[in-house]
PDBML (XML) file of the C-alpha atoms, coordinates in Angstrom:
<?xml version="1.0" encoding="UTF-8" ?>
<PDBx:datablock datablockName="MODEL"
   xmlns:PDBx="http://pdbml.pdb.org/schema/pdbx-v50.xsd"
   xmlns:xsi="http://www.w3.org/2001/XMLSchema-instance"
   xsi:schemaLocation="http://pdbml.pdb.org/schema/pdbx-v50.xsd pdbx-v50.xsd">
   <PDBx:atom_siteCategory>
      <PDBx:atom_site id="1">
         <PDBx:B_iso_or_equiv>0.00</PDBx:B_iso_or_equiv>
         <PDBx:Cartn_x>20.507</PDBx:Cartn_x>
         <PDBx:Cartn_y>10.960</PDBx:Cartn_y>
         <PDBx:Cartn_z>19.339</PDBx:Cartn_z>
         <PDBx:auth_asym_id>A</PDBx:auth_asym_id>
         <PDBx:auth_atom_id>CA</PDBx:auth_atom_id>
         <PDBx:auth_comp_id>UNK</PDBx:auth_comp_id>
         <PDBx:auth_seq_id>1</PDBx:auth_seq_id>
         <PDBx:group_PDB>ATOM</PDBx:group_PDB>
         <PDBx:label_alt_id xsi:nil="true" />
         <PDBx:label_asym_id>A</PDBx:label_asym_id>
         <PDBx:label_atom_id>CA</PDBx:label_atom_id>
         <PDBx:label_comp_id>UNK</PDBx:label_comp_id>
         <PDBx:label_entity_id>1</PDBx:label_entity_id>
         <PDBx:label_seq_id>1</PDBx:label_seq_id>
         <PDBx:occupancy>1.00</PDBx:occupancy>
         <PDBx:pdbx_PDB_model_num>1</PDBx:pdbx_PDB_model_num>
         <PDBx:type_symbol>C</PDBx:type_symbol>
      </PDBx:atom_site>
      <PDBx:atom_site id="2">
         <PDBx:B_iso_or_equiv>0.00</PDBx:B_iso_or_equiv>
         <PDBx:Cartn_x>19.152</PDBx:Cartn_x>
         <PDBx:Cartn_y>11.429</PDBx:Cartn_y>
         <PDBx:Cartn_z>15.521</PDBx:Cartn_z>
         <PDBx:auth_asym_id>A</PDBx:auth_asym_id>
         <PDBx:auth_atom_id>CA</PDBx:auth_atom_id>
         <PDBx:auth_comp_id>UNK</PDBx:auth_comp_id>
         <PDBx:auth_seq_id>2</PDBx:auth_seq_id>
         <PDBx:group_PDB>ATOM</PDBx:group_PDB>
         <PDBx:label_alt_id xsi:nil="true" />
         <PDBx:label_asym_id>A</PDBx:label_asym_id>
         <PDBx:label_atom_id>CA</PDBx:label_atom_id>
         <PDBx:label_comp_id>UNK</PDBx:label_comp_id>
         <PDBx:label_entity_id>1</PDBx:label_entity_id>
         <PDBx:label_seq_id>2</PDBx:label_seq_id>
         <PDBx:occupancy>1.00</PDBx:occupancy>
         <PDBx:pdbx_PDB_model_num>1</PDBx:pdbx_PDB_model_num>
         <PDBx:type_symbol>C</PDBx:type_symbol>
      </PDBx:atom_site>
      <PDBx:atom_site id="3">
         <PDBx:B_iso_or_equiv>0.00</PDBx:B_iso_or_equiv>
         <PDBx:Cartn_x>19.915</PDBx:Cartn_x>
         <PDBx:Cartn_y>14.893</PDBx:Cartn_y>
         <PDBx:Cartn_z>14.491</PDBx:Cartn_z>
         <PDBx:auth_asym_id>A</PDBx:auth_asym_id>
         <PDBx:auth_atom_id>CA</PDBx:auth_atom_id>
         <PDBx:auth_comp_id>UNK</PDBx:auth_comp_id>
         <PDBx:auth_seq_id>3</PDBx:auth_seq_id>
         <PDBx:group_PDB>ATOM</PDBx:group_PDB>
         <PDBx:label_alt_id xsi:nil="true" />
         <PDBx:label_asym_id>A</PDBx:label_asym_id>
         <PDBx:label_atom_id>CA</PDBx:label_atom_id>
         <PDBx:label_comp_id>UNK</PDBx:label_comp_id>
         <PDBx:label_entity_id>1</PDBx:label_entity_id>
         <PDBx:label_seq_id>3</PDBx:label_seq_id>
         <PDBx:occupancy>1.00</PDBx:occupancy>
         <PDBx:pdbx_PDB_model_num>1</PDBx:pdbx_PDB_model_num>
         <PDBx:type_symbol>C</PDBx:type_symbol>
      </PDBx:atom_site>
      <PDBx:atom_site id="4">
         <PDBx:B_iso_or_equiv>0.00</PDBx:B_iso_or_equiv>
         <PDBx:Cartn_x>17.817</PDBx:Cartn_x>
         <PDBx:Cartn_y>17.468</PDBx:Cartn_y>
         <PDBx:Cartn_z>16.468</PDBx:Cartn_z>
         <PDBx:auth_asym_id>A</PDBx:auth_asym_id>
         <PDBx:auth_atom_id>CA</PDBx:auth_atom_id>
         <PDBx:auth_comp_id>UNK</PDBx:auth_comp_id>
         <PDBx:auth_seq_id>4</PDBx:auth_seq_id>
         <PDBx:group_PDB>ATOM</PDBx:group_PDB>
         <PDBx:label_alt_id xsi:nil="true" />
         <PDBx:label_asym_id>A</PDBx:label_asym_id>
         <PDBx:label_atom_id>CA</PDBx:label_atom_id>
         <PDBx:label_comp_id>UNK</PDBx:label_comp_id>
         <PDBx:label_entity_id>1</PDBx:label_entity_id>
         <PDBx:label_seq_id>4</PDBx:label_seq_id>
         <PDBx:occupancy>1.00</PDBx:occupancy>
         <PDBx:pdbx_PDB_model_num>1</PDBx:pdbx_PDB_model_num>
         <PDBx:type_symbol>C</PDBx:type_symbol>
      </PDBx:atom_site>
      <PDBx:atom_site id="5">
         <PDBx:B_iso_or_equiv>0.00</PDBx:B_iso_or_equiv>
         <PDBx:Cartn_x>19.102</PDBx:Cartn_x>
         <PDBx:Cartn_y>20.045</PDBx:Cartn_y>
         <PDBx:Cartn_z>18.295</PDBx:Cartn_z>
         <PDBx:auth_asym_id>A</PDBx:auth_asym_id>
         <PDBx:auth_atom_id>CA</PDBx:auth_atom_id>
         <PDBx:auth_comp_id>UNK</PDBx:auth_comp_id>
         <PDBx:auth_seq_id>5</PDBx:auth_seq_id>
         <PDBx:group_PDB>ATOM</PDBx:group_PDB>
         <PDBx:label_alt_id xsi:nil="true" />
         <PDBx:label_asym_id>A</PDBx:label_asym_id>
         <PDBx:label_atom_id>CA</PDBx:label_atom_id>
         <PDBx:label_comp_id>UNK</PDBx:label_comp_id>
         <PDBx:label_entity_id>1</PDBx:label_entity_id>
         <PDBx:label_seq_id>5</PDBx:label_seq_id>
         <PDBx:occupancy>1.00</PDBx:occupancy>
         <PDBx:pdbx_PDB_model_num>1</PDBx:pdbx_PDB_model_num>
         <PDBx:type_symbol>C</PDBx:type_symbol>
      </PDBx:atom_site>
      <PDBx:atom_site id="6">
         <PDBx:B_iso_or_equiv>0.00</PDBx:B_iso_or_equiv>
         <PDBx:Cartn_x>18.134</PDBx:Cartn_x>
         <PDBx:Cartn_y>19.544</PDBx:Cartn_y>
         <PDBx:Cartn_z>21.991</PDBx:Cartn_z>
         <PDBx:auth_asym_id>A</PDBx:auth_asym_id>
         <PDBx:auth_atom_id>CA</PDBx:auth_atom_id>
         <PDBx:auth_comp_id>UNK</PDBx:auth_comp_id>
         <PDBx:auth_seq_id>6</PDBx:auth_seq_id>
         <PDBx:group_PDB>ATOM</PDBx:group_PDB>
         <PDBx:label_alt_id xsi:nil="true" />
         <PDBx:label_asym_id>A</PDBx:label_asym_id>
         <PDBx:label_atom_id>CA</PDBx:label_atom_id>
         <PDBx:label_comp_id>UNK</PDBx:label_comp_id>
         <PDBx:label_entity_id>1</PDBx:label_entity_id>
         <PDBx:label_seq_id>6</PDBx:label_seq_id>
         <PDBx:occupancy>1.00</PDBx:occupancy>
         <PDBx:pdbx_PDB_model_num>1</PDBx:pdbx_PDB_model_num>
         <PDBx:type_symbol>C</PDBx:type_symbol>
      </PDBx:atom_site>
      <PDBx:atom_site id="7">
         <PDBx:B_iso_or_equiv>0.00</PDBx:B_iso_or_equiv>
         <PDBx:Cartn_x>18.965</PDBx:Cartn_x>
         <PDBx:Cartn_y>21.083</PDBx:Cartn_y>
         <PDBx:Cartn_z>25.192</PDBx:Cartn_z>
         <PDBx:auth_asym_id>A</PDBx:auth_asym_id>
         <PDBx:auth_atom_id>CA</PDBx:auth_atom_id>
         <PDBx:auth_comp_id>UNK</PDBx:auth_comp_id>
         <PDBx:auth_seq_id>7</PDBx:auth_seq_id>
         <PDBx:group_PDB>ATOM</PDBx:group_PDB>
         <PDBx:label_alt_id xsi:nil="true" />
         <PDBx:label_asym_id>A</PDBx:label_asym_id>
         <PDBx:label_atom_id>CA</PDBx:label_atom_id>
         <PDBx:label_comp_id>UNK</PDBx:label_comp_id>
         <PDBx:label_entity_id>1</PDBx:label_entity_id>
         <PDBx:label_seq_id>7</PDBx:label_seq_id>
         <PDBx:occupancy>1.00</PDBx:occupancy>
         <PDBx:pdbx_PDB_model_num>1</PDBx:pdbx_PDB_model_num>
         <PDBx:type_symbol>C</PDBx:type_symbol>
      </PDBx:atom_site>
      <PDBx:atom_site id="8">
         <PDBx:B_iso_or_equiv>0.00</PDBx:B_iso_or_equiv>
         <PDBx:Cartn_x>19.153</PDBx:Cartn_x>
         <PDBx:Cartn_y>19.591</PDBx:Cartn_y>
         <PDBx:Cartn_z>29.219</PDBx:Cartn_z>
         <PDBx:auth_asym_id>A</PDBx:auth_asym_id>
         <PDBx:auth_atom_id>CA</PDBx:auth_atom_id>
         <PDBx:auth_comp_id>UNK</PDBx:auth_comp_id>
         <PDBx:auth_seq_id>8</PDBx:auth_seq_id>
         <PDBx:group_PDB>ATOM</PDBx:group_PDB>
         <PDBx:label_alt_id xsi:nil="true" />
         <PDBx:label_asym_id>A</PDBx:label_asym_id>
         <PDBx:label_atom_id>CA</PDBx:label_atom_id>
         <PDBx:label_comp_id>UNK</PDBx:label_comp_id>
         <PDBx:label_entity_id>1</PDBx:label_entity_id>
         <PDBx:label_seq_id>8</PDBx:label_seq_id>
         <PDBx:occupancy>1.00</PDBx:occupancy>
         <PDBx:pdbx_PDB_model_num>1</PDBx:pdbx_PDB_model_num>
         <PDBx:type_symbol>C</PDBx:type_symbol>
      </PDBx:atom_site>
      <PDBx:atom_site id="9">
         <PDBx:B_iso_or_equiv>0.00</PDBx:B_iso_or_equiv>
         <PDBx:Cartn_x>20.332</PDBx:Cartn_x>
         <PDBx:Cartn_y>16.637</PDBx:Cartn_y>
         <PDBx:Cartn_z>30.610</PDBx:Cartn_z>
         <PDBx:auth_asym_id>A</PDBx:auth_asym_id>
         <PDBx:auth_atom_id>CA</PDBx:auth_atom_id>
         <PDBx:auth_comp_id>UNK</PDBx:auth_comp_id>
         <PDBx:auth_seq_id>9</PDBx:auth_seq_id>
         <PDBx:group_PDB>ATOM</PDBx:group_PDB>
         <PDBx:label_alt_id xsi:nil="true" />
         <PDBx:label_asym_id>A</PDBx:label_asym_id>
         <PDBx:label_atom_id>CA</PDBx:label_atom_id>
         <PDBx:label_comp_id>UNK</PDBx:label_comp_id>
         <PDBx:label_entity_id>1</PDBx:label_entity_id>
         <PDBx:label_seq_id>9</PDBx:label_seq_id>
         <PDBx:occupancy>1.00</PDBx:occupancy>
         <PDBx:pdbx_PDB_model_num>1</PDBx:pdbx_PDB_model_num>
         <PDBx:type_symbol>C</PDBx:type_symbol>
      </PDBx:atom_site>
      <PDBx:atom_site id="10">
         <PDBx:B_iso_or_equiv>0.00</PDBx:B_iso_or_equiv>
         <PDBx:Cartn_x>16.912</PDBx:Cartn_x>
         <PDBx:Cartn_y>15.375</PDBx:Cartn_y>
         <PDBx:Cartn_z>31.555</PDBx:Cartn_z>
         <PDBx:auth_asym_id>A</PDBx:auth_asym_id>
         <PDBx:auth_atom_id>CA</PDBx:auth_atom_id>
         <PDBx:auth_comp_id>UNK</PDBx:auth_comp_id>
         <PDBx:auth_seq_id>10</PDBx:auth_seq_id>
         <PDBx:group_PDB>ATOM</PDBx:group_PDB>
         <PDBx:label_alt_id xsi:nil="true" />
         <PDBx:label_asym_id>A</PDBx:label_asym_id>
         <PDBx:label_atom_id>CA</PDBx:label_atom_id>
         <PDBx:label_comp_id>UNK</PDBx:label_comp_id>
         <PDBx:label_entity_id>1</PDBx:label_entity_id>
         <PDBx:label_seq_id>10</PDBx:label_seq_id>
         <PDBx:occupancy>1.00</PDBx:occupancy>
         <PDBx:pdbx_PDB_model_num>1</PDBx:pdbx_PDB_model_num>
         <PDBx:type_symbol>C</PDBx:type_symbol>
      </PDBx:atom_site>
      <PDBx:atom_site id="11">
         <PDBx:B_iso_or_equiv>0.00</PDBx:B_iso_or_equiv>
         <PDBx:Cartn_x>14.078</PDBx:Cartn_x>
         <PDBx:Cartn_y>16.154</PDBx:Cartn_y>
         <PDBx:Cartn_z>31.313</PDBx:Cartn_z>
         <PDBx:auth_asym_id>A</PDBx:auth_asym_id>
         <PDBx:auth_atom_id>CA</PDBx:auth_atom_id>
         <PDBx:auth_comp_id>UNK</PDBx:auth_comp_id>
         <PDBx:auth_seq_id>11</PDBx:auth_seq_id>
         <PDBx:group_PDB>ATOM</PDBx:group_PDB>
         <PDBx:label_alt_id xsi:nil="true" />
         <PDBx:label_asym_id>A</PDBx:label_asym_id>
         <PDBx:label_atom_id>CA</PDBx:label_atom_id>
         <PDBx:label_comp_id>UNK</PDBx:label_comp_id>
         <PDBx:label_entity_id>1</PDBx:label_entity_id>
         <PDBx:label_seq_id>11</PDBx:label_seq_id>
         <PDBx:occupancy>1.00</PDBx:occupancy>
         <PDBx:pdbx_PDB_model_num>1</PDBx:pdbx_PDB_model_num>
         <PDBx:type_symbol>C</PDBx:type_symbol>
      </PDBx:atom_site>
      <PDBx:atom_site id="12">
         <PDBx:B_iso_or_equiv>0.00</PDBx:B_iso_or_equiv>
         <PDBx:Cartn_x>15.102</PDBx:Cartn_x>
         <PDBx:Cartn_y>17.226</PDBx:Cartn_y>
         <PDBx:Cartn_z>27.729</PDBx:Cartn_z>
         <PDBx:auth_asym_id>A</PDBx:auth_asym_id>
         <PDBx:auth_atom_id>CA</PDBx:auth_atom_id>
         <PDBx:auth_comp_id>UNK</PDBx:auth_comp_id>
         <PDBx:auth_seq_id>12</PDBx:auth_seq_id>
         <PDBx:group_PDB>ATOM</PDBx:group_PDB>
         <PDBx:label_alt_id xsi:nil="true" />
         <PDBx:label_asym_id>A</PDBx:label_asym_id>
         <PDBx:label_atom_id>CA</PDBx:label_atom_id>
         <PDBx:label_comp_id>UNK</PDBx:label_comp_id>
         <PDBx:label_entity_id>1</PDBx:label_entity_id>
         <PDBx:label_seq_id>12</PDBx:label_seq_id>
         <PDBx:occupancy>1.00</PDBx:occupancy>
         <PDBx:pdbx_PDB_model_num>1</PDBx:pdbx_PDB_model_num>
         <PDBx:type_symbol>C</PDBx:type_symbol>
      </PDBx:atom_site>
      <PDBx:atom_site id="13">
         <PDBx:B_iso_or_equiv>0.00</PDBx:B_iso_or_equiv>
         <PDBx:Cartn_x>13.641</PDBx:Cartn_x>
         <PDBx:Cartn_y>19.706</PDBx:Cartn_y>
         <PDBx:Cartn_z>25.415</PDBx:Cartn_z>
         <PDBx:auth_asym_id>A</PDBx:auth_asym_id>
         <PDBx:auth_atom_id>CA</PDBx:auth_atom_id>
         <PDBx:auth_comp_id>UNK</PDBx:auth_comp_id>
         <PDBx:auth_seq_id>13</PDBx:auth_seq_id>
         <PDBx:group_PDB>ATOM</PDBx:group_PDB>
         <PDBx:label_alt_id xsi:nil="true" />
         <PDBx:label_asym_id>A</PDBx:label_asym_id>
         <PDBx:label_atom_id>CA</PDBx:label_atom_id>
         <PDBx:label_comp_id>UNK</PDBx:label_comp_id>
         <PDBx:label_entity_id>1</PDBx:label_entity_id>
         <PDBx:label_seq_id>13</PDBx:label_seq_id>
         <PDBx:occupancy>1.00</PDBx:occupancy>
         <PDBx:pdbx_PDB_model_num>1</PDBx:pdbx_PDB_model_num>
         <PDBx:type_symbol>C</PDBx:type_symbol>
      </PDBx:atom_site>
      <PDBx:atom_site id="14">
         <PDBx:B_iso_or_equiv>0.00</PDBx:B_iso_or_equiv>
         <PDBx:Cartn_x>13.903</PDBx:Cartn_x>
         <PDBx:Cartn_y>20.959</PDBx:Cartn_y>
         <PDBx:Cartn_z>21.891</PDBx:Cartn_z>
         <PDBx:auth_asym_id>A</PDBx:auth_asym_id>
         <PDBx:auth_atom_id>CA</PDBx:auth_atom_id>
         <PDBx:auth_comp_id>UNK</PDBx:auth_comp_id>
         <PDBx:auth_seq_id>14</PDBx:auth_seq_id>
         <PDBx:group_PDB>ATOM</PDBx:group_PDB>
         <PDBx:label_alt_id xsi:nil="true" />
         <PDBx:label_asym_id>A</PDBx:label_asym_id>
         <PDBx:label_atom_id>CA</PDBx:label_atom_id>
         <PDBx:label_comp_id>UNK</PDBx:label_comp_id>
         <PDBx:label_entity_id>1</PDBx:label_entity_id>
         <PDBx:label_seq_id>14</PDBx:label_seq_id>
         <PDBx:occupancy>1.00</PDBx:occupancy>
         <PDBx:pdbx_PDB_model_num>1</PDBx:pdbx_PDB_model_num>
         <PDBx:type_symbol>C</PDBx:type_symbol>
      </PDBx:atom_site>
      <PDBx:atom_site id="15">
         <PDBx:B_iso_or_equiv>0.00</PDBx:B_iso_or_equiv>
         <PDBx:Cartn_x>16.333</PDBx:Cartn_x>
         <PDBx:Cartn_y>23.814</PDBx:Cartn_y>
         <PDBx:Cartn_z>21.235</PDBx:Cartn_z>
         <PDBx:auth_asym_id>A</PDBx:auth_asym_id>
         <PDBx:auth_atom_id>CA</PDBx:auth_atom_id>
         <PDBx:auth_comp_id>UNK</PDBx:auth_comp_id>
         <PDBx:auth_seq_id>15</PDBx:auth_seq_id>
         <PDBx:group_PDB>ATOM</PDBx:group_PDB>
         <PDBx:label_alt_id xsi:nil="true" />
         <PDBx:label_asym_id>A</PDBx:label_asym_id>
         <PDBx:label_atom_id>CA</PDBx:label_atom_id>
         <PDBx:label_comp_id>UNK</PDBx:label_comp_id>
         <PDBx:label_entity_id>1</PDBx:label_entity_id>
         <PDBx:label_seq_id>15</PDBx:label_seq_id>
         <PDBx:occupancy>1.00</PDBx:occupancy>
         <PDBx:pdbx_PDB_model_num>1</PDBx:pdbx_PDB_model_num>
         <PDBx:type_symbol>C</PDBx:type_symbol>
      </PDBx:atom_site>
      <PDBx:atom_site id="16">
         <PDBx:B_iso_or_equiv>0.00</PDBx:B_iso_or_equiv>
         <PDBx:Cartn_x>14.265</PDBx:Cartn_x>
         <PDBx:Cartn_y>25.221</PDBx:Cartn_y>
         <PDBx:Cartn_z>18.054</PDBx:Cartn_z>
         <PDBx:auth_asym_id>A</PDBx:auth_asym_id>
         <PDBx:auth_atom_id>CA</PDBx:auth_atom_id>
         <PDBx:auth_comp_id>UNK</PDBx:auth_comp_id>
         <PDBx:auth_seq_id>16</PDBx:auth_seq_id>
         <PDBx:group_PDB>ATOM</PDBx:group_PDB>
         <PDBx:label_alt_id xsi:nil="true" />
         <PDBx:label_asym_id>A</PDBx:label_asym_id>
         <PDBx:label_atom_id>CA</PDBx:label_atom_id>
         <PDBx:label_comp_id>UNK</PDBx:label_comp_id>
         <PDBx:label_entity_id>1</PDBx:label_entity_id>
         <PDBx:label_seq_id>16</PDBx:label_seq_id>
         <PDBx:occupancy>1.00</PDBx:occupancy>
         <PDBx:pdbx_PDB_model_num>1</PDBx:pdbx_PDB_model_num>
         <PDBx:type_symbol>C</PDBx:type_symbol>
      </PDBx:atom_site>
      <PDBx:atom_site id="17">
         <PDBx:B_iso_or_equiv>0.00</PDBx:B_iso_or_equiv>
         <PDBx:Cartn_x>10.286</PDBx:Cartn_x>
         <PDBx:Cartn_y>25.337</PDBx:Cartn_y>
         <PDBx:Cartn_z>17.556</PDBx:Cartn_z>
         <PDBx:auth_asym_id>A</PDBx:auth_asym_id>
         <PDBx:auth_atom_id>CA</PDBx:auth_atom_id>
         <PDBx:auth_comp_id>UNK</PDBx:auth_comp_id>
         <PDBx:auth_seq_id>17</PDBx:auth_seq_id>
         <PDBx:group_PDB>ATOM</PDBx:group_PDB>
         <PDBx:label_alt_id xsi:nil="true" />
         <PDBx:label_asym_id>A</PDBx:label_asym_id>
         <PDBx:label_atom_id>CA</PDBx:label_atom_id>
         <PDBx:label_comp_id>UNK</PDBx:label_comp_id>
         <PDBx:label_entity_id>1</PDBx:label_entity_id>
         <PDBx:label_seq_id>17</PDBx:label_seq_id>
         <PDBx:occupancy>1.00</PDBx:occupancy>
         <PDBx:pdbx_PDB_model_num>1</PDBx:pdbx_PDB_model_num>
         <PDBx:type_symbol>C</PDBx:type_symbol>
      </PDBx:atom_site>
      <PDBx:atom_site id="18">
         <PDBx:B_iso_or_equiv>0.00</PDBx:B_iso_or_equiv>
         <PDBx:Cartn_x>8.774</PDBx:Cartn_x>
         <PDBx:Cartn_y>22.973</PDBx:Cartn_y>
         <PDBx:Cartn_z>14.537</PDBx:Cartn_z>
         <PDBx:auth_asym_id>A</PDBx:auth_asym_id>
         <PDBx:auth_atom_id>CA</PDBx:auth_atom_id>
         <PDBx:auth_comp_id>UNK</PDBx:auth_comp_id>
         <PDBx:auth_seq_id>18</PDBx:auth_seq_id>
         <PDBx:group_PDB>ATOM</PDBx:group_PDB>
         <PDBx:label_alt_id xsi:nil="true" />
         <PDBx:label_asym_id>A</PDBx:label_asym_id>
         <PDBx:label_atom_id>CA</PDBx:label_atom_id>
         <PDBx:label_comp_id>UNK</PDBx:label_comp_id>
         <PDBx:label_entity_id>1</PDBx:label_entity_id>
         <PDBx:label_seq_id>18</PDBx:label_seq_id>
         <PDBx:occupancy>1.00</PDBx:occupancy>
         <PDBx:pdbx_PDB_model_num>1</PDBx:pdbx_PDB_model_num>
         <PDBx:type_symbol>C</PDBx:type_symbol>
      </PDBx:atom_site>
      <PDBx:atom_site id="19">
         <PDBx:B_iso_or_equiv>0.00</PDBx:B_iso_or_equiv>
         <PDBx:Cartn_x>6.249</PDBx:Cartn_x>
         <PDBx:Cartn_y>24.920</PDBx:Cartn_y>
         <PDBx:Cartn_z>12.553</PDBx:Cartn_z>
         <PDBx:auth_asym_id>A</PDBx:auth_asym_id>
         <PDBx:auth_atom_id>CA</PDBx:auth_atom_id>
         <PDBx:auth_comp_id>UNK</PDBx:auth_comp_id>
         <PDBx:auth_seq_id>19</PDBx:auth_seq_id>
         <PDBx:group_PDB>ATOM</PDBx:group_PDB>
         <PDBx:label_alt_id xsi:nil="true" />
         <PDBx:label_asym_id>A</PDBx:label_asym_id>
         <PDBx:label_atom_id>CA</PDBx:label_atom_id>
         <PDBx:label_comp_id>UNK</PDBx:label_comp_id>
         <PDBx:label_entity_id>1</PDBx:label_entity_id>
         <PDBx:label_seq_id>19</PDBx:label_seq_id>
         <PDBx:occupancy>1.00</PDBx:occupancy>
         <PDBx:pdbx_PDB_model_num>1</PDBx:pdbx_PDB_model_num>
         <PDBx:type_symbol>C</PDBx:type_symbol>
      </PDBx:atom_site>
      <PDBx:atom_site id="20">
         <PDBx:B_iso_or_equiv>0.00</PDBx:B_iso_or_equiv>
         <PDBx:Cartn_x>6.286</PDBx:Cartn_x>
         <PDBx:Cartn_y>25.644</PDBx:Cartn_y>
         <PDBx:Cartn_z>8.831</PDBx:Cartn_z>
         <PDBx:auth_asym_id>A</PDBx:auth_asym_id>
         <PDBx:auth_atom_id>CA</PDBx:auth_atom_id>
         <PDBx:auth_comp_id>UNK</PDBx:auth_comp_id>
         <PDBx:auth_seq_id>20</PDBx:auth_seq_id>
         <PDBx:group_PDB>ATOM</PDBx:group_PDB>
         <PDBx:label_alt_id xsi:nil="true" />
         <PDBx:label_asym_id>A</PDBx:label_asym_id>
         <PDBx:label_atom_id>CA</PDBx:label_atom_id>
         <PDBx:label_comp_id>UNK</PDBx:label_comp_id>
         <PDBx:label_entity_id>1</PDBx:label_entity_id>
         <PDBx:label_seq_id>20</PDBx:label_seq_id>
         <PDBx:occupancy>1.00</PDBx:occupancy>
         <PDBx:pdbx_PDB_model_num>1</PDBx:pdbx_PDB_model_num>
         <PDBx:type_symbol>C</PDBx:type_symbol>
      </PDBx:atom_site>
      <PDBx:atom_site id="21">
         <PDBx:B_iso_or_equiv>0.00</PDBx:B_iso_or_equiv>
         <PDBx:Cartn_x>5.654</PDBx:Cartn_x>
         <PDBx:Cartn_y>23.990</PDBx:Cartn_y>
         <PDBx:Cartn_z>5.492</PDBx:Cartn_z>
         <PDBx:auth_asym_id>A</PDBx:auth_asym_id>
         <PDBx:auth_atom_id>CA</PDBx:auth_atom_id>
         <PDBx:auth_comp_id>UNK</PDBx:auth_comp_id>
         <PDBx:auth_seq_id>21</PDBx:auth_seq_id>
         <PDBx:group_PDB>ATOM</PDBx:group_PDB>
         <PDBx:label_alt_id xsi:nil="true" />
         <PDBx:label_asym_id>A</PDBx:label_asym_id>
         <PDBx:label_atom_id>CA</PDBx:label_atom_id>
         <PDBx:label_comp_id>UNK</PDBx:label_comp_id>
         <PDBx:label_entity_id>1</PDBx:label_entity_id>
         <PDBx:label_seq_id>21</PDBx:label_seq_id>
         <PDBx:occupancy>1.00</PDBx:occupancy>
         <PDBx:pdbx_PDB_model_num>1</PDBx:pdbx_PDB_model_num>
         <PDBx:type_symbol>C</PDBx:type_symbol>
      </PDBx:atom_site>
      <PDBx:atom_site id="22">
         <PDBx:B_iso_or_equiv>0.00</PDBx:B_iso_or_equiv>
         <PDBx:Cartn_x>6.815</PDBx:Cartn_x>
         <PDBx:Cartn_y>21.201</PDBx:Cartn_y>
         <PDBx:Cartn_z>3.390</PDBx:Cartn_z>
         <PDBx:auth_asym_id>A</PDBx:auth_asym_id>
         <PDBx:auth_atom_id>CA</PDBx:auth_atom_id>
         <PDBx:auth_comp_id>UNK</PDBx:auth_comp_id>
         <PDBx:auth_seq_id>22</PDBx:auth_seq_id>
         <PDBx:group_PDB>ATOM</PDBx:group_PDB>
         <PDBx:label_alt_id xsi:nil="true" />
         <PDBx:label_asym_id>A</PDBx:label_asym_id>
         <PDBx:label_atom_id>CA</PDBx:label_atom_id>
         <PDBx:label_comp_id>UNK</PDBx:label_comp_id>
         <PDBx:label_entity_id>1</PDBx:label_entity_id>
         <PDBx:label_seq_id>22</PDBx:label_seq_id>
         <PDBx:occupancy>1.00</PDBx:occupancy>
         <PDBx:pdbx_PDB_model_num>1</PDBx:pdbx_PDB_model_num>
         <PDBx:type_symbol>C</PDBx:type_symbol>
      </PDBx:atom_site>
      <PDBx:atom_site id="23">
         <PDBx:B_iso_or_equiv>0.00</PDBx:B_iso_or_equiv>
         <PDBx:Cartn_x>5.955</PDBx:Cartn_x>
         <PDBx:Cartn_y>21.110</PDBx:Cartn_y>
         <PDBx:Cartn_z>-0.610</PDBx:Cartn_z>
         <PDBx:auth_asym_id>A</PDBx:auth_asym_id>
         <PDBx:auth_atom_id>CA</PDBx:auth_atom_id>
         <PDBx:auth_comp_id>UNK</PDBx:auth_comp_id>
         <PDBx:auth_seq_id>23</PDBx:auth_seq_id>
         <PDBx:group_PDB>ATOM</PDBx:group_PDB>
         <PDBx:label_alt_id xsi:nil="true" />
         <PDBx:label_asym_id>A</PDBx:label_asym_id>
         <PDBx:label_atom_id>CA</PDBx:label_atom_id>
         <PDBx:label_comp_id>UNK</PDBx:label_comp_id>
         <PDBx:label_entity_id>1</PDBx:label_entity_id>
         <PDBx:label_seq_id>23</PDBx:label_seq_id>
         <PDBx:occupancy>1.00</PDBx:occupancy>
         <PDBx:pdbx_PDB_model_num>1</PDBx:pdbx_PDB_model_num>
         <PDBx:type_symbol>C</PDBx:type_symbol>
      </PDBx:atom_site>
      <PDBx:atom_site id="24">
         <PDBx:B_iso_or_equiv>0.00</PDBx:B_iso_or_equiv>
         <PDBx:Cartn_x>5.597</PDBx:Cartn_x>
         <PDBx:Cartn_y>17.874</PDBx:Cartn_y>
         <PDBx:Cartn_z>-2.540</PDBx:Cartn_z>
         <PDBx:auth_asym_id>A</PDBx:auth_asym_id>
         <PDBx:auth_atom_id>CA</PDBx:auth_atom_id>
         <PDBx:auth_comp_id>UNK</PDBx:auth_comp_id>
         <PDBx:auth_seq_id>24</PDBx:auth_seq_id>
         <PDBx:group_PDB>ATOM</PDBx:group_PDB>
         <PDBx:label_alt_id xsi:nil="true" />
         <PDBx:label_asym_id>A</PDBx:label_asym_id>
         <PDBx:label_atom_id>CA</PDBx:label_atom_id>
         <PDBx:label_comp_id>UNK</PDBx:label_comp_id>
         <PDBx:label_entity_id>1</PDBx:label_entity_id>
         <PDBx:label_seq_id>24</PDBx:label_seq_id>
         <PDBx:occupancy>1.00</PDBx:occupancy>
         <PDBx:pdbx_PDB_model_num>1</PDBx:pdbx_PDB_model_num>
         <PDBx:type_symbol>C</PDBx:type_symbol>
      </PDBx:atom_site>
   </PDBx:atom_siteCategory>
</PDBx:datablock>
């Protein structure tokens, strides 16, 4: 409901993997 891309009805699960790197 806040942006991700997700995909079933429920149980629900992420369409994309999360891993990489953020610079600061």
């Amino acid at each position: 409901f806040n942006g991700s891309t997700v995909l079933g009805n429920g149980p629900y699960i992420f369409a994309y993997d999360y891993k990489g790197a953020e610079v600061a």
